[in-house]
N, C-alpha and C. Protein backbone atom coordinates (compact mmCIF):
# COMPACT_ATOMS: atom_id res chain seq x y z
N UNK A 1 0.85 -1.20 0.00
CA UNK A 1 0.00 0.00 0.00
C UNK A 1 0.89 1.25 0.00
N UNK A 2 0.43 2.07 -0.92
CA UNK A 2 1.59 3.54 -1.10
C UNK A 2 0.88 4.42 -0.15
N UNK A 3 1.86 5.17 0.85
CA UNK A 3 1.38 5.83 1.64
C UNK A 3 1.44 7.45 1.26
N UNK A 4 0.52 7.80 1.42
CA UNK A 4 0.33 9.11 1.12
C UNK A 4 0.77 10.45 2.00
N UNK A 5 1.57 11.19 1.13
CA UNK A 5 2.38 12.17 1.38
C UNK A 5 1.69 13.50 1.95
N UNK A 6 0.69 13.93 1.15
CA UNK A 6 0.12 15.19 1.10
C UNK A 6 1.04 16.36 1.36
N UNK A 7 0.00 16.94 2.54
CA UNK A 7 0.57 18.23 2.93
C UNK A 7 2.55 18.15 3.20
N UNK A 8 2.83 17.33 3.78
CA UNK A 8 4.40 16.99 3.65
C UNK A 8 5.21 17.36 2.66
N UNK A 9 4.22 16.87 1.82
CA UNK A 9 5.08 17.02 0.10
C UNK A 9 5.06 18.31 -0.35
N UNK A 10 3.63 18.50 -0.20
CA UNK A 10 3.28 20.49 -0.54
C UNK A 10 4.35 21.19 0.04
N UNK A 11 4.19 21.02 1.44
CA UNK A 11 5.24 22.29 1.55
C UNK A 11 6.67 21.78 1.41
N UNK A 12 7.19 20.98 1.68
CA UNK A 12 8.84 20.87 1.06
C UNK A 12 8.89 21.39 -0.67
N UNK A 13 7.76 21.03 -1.24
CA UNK A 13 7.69 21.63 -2.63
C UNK A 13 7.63 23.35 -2.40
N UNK A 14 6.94 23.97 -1.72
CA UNK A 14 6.94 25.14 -1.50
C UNK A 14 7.91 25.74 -1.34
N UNK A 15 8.69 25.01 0.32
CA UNK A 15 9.90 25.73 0.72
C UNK A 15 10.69 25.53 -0.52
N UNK A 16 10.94 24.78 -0.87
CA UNK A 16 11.96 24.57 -2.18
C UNK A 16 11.49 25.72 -3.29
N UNK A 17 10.79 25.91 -3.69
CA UNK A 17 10.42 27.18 -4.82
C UNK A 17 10.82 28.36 -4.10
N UNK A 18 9.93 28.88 -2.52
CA UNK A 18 10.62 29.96 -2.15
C UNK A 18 12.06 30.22 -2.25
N UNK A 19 13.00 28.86 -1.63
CA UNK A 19 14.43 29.36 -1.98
C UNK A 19 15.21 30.02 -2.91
N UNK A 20 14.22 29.24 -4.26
CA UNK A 20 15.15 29.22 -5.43
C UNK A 20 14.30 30.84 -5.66
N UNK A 21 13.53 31.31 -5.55
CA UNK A 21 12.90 32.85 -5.82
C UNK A 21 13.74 33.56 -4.79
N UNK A 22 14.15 33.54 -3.62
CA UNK A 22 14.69 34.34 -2.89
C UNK A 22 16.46 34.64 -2.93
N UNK A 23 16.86 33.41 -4.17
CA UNK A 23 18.17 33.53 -4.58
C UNK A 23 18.10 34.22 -6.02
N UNK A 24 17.21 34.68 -6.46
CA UNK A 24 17.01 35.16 -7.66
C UNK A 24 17.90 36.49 -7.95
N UNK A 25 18.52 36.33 -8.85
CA UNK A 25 19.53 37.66 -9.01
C UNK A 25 18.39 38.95 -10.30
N UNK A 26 18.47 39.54 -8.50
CA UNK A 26 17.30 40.67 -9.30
C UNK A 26 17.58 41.79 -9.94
N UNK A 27 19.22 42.10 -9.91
CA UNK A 27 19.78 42.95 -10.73
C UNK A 27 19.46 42.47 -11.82
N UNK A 28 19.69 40.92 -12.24
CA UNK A 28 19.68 40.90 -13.71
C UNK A 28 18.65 40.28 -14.08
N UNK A 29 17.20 40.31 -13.03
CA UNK A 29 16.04 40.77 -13.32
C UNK A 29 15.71 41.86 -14.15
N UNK A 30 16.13 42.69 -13.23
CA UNK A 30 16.33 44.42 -14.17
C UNK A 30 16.76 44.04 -15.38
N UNK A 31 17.96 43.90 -15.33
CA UNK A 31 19.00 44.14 -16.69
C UNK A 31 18.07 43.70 -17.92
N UNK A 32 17.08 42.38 -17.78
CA UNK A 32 16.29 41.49 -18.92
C UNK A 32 15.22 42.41 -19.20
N UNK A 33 14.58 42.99 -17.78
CA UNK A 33 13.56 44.07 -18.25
C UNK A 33 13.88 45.53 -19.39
N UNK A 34 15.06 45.89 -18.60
CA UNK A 34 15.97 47.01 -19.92
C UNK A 34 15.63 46.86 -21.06
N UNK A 35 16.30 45.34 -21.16
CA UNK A 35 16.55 45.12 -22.53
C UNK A 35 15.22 44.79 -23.57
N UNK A 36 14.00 44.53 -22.71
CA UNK A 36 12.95 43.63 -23.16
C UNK A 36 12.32 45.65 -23.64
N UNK A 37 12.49 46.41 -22.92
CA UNK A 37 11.52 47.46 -22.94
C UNK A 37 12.82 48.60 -23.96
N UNK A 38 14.28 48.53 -24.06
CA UNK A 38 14.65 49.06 -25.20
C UNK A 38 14.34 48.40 -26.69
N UNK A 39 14.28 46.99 -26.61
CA UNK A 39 13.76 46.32 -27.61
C UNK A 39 12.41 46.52 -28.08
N UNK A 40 11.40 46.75 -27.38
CA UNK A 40 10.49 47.27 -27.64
C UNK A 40 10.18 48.60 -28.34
N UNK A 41 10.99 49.42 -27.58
CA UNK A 41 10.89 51.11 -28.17
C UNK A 41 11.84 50.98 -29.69
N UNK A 42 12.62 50.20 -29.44
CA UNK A 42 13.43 50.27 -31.01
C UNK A 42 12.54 49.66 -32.35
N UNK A 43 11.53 49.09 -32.05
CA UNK A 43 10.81 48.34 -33.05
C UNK A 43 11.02 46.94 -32.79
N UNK A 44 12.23 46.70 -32.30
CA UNK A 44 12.73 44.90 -32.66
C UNK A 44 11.74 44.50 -32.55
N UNK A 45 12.33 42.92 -32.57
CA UNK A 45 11.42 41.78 -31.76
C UNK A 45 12.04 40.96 -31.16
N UNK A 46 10.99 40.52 -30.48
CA UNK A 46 11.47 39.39 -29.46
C UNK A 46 11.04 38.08 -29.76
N UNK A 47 12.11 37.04 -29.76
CA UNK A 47 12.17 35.77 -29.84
C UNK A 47 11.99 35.21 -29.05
N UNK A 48 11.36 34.32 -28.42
CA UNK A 48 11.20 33.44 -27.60
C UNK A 48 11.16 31.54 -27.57
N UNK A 49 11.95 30.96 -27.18
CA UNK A 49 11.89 29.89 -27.50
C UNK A 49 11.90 28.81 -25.78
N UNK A 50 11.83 27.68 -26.23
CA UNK A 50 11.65 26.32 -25.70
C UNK A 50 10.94 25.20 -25.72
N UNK A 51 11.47 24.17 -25.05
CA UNK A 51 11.24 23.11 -25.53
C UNK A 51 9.29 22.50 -24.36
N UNK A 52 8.81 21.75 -24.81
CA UNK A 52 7.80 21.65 -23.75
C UNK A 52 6.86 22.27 -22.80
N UNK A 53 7.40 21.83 -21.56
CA UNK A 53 6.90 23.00 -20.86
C UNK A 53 6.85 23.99 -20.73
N UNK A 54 8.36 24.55 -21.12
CA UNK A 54 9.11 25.71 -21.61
C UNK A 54 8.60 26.62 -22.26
N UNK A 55 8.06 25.29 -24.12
CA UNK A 55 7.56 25.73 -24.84
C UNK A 55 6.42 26.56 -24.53
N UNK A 56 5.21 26.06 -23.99
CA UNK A 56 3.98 26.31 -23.49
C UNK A 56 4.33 27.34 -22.31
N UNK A 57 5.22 27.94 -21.81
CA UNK A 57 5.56 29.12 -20.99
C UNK A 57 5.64 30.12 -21.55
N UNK A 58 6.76 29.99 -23.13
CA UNK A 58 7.26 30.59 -23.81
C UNK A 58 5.69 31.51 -25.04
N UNK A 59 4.84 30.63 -24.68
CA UNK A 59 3.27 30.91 -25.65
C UNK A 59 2.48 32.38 -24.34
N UNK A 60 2.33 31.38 -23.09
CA UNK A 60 2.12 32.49 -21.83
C UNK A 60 2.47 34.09 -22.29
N UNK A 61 4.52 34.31 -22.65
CA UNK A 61 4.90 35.18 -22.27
C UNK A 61 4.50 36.15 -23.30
N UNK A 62 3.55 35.23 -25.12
CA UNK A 62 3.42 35.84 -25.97
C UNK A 62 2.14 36.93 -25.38
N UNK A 63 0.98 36.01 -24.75
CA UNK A 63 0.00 36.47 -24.38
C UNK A 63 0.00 37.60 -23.72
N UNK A 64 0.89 37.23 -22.33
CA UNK A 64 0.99 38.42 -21.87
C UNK A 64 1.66 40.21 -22.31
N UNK A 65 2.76 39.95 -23.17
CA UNK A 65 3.58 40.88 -23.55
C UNK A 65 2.56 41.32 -24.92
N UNK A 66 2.22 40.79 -25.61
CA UNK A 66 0.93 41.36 -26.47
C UNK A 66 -0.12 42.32 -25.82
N UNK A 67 -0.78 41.49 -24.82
CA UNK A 67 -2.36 42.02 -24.54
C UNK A 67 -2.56 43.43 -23.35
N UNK A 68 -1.37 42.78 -22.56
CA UNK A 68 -0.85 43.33 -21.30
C UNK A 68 0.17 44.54 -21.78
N UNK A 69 0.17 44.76 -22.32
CA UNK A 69 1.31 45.88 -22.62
C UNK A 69 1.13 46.63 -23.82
N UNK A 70 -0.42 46.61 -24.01
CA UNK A 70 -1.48 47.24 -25.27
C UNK A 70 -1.24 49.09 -24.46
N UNK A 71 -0.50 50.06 -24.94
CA UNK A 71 -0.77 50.84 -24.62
C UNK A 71 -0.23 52.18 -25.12
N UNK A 72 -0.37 53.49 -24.83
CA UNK A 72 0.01 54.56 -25.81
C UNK A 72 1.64 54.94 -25.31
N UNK A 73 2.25 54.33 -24.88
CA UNK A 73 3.78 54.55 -24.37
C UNK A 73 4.74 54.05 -25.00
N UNK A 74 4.14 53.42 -25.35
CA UNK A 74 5.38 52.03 -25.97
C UNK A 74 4.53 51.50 -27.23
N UNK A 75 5.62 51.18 -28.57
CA UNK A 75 4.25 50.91 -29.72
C UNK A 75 4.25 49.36 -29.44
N UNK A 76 3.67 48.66 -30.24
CA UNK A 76 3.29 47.49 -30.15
C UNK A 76 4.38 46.46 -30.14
N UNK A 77 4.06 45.27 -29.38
CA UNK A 77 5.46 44.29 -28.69
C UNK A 77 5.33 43.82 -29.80
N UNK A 78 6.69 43.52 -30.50
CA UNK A 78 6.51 41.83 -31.76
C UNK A 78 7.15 41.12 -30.97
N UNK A 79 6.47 40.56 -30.64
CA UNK A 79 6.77 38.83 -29.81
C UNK A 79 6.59 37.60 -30.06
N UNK A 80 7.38 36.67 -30.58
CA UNK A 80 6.82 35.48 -31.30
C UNK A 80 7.53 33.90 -30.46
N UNK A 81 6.76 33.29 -30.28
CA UNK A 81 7.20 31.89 -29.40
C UNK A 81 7.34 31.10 -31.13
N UNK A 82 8.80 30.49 -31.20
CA UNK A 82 8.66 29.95 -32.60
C UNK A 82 7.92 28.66 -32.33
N UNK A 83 7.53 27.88 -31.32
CA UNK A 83 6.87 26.65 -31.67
C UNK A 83 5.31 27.09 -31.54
N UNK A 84 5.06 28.10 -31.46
CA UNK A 84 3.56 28.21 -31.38
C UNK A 84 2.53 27.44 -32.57
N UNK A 85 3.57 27.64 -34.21
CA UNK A 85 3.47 27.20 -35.92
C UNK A 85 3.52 25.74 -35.20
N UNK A 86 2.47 24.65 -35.08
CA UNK A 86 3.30 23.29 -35.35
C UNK A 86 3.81 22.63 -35.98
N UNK A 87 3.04 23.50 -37.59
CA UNK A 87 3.13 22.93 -39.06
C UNK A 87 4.64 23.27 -39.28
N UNK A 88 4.80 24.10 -38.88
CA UNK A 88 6.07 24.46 -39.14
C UNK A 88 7.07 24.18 -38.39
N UNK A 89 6.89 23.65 -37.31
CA UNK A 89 8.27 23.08 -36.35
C UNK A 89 8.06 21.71 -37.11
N UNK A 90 6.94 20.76 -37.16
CA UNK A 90 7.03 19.45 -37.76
C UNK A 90 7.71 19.71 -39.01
N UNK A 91 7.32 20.47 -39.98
CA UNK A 91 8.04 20.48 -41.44
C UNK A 91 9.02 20.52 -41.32
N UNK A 92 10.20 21.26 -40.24
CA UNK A 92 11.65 21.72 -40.20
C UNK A 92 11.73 20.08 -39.59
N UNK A 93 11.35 19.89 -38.40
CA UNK A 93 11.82 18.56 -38.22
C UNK A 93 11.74 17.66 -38.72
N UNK A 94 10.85 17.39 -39.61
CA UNK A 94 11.05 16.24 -40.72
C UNK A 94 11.93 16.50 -41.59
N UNK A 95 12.06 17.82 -42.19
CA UNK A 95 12.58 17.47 -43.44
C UNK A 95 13.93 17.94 -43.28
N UNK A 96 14.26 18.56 -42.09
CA UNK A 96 15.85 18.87 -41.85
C UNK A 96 16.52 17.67 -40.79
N UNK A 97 15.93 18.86 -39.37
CA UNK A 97 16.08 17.97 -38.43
C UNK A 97 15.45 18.85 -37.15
N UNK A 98 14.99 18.05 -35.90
CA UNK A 98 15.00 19.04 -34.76
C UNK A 98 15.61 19.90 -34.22
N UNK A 99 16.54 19.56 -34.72
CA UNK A 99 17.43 20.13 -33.80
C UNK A 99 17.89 22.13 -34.61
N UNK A 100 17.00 21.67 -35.92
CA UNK A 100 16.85 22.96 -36.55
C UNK A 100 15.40 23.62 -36.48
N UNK A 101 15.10 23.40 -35.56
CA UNK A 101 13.49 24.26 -35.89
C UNK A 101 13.70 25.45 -35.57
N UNK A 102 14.47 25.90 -34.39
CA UNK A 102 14.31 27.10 -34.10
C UNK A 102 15.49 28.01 -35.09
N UNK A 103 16.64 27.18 -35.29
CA UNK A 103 17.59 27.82 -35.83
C UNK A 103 16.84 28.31 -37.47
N UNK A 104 16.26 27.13 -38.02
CA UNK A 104 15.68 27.71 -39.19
C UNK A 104 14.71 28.67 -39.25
N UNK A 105 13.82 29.24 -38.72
CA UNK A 105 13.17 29.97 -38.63
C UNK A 105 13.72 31.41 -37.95
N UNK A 106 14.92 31.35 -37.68
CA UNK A 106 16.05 33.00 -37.64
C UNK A 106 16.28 33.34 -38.41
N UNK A 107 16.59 32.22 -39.57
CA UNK A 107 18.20 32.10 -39.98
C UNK A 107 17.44 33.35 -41.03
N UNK A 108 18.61 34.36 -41.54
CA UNK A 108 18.25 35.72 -42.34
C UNK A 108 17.23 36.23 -41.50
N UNK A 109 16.56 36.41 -40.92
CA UNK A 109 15.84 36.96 -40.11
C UNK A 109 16.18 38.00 -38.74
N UNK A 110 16.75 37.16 -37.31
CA UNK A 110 16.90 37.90 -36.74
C UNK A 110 17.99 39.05 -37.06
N UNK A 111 18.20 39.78 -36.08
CA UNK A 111 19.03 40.84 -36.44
C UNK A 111 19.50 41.69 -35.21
N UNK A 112 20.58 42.20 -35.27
CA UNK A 112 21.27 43.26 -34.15
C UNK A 112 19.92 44.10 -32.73
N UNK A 113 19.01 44.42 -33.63
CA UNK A 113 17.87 45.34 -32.78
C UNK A 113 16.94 44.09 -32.15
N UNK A 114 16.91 42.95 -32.25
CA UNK A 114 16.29 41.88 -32.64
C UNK A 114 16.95 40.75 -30.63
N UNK A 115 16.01 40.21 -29.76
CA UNK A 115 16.19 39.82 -28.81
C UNK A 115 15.71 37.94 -29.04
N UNK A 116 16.32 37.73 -28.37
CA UNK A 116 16.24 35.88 -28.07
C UNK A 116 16.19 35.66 -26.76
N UNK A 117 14.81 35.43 -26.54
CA UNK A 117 14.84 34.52 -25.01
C UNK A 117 14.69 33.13 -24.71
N UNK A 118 15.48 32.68 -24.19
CA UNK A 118 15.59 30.97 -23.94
C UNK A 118 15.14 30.60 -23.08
N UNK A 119 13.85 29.70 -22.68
CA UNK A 119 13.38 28.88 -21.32
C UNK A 119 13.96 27.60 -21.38
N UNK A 120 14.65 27.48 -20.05
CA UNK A 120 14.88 25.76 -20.35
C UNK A 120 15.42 25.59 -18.95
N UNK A 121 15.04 24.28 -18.54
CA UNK A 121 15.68 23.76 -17.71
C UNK A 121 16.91 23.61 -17.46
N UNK A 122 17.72 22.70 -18.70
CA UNK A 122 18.64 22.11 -18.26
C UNK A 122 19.55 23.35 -19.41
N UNK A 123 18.99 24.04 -20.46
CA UNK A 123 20.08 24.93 -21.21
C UNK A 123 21.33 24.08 -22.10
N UNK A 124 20.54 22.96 -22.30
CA UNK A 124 21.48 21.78 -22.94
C UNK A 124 20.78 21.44 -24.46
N UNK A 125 19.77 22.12 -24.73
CA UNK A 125 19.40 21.09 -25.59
C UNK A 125 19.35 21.76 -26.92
N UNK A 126 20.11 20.73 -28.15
CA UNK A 126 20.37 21.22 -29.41
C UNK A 126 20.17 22.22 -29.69
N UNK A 127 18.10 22.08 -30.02
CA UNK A 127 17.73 23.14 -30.92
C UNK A 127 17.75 24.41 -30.43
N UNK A 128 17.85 24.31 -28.79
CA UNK A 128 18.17 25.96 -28.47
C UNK A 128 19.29 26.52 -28.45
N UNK A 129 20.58 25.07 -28.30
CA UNK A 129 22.31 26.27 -28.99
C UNK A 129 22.16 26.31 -29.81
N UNK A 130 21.39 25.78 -30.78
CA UNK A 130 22.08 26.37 -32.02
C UNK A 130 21.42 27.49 -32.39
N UNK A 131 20.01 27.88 -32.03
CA UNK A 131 19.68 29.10 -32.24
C UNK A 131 20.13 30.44 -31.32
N UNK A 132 20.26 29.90 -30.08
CA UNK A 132 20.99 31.31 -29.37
C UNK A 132 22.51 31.19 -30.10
N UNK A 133 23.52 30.32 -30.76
CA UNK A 133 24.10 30.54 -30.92
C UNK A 133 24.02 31.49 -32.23
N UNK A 134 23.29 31.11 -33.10
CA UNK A 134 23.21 31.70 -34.54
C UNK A 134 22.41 33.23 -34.08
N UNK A 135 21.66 33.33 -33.12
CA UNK A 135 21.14 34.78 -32.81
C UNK A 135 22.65 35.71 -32.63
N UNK A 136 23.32 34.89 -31.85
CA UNK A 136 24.32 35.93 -31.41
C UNK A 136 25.27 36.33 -32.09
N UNK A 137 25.93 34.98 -33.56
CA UNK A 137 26.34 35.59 -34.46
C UNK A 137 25.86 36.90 -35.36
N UNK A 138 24.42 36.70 -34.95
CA UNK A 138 23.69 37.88 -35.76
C UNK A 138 23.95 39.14 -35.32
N UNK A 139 24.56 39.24 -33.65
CA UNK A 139 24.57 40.34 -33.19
C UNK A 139 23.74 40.70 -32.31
N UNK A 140 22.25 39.73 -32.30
CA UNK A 140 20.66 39.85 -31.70
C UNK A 140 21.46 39.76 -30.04
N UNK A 141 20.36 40.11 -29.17
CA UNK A 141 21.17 40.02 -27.55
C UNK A 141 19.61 38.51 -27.28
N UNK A 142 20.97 37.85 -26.51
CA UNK A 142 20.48 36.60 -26.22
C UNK A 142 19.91 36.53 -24.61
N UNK A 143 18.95 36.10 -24.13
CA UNK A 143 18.61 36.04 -22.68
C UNK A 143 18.62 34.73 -22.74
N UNK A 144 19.09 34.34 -21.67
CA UNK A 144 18.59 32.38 -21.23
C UNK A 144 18.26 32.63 -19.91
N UNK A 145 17.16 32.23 -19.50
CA UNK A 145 16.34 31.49 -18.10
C UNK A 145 16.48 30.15 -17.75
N UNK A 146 17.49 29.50 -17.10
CA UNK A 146 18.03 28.36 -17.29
C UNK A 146 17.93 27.65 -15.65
N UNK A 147 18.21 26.43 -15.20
CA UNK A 147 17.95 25.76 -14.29
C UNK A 147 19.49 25.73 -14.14
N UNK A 148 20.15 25.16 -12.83
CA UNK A 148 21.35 25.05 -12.24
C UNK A 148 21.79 24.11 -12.71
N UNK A 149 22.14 23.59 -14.24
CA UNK A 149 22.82 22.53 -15.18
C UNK A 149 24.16 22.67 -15.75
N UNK A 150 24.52 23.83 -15.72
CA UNK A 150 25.27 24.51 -16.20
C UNK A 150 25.43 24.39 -18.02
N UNK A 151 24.20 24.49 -18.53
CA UNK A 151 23.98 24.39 -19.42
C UNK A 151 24.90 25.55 -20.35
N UNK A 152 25.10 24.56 -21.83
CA UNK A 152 25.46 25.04 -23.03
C UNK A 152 25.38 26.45 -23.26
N UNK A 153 23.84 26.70 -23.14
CA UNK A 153 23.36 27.97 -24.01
C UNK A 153 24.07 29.18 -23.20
N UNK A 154 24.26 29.31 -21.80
CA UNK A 154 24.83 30.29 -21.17
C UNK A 154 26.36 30.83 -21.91
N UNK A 155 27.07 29.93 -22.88
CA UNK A 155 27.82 30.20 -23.74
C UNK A 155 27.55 31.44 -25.03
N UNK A 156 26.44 31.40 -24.64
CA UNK A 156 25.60 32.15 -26.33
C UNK A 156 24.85 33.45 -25.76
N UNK A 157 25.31 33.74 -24.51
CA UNK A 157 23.79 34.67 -23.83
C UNK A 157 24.51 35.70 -23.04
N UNK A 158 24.12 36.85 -23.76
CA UNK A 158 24.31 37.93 -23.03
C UNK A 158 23.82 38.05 -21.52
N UNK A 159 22.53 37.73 -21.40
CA UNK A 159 21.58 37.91 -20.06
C UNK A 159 21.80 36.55 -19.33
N UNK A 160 21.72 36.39 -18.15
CA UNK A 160 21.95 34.95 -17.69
C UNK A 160 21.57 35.35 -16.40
N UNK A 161 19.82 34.12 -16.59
CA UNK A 161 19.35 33.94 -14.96
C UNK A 161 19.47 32.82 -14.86
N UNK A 162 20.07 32.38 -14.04
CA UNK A 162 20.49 31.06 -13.32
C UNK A 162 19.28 30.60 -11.91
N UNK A 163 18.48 29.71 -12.46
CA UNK A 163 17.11 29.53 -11.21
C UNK A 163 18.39 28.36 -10.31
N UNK A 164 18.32 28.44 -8.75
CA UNK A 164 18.98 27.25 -8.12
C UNK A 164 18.62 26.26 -8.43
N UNK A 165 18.41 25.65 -8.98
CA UNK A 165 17.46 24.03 -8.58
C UNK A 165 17.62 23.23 -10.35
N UNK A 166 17.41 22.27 -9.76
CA UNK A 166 17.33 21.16 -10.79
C UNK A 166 16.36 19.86 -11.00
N UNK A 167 14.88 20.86 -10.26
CA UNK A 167 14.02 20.33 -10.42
C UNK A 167 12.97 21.58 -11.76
N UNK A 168 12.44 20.45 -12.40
CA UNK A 168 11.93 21.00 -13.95
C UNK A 168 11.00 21.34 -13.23
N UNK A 169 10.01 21.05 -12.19
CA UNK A 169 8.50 21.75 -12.21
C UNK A 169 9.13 23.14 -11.34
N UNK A 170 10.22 23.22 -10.37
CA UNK A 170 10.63 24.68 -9.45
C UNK A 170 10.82 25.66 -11.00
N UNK A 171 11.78 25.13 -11.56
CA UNK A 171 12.45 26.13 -12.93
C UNK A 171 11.17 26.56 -13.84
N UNK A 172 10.03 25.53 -13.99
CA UNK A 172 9.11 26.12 -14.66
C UNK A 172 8.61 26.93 -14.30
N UNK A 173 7.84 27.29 -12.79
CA UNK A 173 7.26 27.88 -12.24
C UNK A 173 8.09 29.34 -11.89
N UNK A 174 9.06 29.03 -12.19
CA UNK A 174 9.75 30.53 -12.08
C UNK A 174 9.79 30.78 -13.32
N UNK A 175 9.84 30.38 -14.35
CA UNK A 175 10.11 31.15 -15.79
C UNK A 175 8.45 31.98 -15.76
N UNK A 176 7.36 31.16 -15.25
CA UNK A 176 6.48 31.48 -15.51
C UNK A 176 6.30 32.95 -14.48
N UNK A 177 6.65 33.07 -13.42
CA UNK A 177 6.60 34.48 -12.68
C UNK A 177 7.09 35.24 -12.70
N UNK A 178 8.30 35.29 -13.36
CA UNK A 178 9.26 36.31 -14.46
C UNK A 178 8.43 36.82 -15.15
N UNK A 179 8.26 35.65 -16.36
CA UNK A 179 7.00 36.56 -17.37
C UNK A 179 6.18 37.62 -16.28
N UNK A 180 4.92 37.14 -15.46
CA UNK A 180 4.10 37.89 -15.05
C UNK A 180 4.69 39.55 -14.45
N UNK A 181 6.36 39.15 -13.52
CA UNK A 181 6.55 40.17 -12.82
C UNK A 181 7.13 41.20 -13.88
N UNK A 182 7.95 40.52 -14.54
CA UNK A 182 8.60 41.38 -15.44
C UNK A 182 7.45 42.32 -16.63
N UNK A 183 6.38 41.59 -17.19
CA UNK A 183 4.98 42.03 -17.87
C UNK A 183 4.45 42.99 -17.45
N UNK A 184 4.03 42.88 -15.75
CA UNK A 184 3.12 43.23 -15.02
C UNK A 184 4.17 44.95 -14.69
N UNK A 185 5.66 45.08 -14.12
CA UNK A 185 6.51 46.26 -14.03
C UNK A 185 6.09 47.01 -15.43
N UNK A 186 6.58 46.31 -16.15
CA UNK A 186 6.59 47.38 -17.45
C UNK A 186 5.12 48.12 -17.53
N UNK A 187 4.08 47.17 -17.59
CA UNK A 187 2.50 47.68 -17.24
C UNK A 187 2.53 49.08 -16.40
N UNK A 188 2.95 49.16 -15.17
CA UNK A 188 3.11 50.02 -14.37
C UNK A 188 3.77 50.91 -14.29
N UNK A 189 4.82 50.80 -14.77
CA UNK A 189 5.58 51.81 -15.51
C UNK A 189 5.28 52.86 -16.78
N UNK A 190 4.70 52.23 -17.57
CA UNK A 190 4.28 52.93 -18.75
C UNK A 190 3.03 52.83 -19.11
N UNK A 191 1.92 52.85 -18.00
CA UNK A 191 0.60 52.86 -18.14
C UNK A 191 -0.12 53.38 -17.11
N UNK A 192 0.38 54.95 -16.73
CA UNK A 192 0.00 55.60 -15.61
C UNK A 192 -1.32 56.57 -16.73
């Protein structure tokens, strides 16, 4: 008979998220917001990528930075999650490979005024070096939101938040309150 955990589990899951939020380097909280809100005023756009859960975070941050940040201060966000297309991540992955979906859909595209944000856990996986890497040849400024793996992509990234932990549901749940806090500042800032 499996004995049941409950409330036990909740909060060690809790305390464990608070930690990894209370080690959060909020300078370069700031620094991502800068860059997310000069990118904005310059026209760029913003890239957003990941894999899974990531991915489906990375769709969140479209929603919010679109709808949430509708206002006469700042002109309109271009914000695009590249797996949002499925037709089009399946087509690259069939007919190239995965590990090019995101890279193909830059490639001639991004550009110097032009931002890349990376969700990922572990910051290891193919299709996101090779596109933060090819962003940065472009010149584009790279952000990664990464889990304590010491992942690849931090090689390719100007911005670098490092969440403590190396659990995928703590790292998700913080990519996801970034979006909101970081969304929700700019809101307040430029929507008095």
């Amino acid at each position: 008979k499996m004995e049941y955990l409950g409330g036990a589990m909740y909060k060690e899951y809790f305390n464990e998220l608070k930690r990894c939020i209370d080690l959060l380097d909020v300078n370069e909280i700031e620094r991502i917001e800068k860059l997310i809100v000069n990118t904005i005023k310059n026209r760029g756009n913003i890239y957003i990528i990941g894999n899974g859960g990531s991915s489906s975070t990375a769709s969140h941050y479209v929603v919010d930075f679109t709808k949430k940040l509708d206002f006469n201060e700042l002109p309109r966000v271009n914000i695009y999650n590249l797996s949002d297309n499925i037709s089009t991540v399946t087509a690259y992955a069939n007919d190239i490979s995965y590990e090019d979906i995101y890279f193909e859909q830059l490639k001639n595209k991004i550009v110097n005024s032009d931002m890349l944000i990376v969700l990922s856990a572990s910051g290891k996986s193919k299709n996101l070096l090779k596109a933060a890497k090819y962003a940065k040849e472009r010149k584009a400024s790279v952000v990664s939101i990464v889990g304590n793996f010491e992942g690849e992509v931090l090689k390719f990234s100007d911005y670098k938040l490092i969440i403590d932990s190396k659990d995928y549901g703590i790292i998700e749940d913080i990519h996801l309150s970034l979006n909101h806090v970081i969304s929700s500042n700019i809101k307040e800032v430029y929507n008095h």
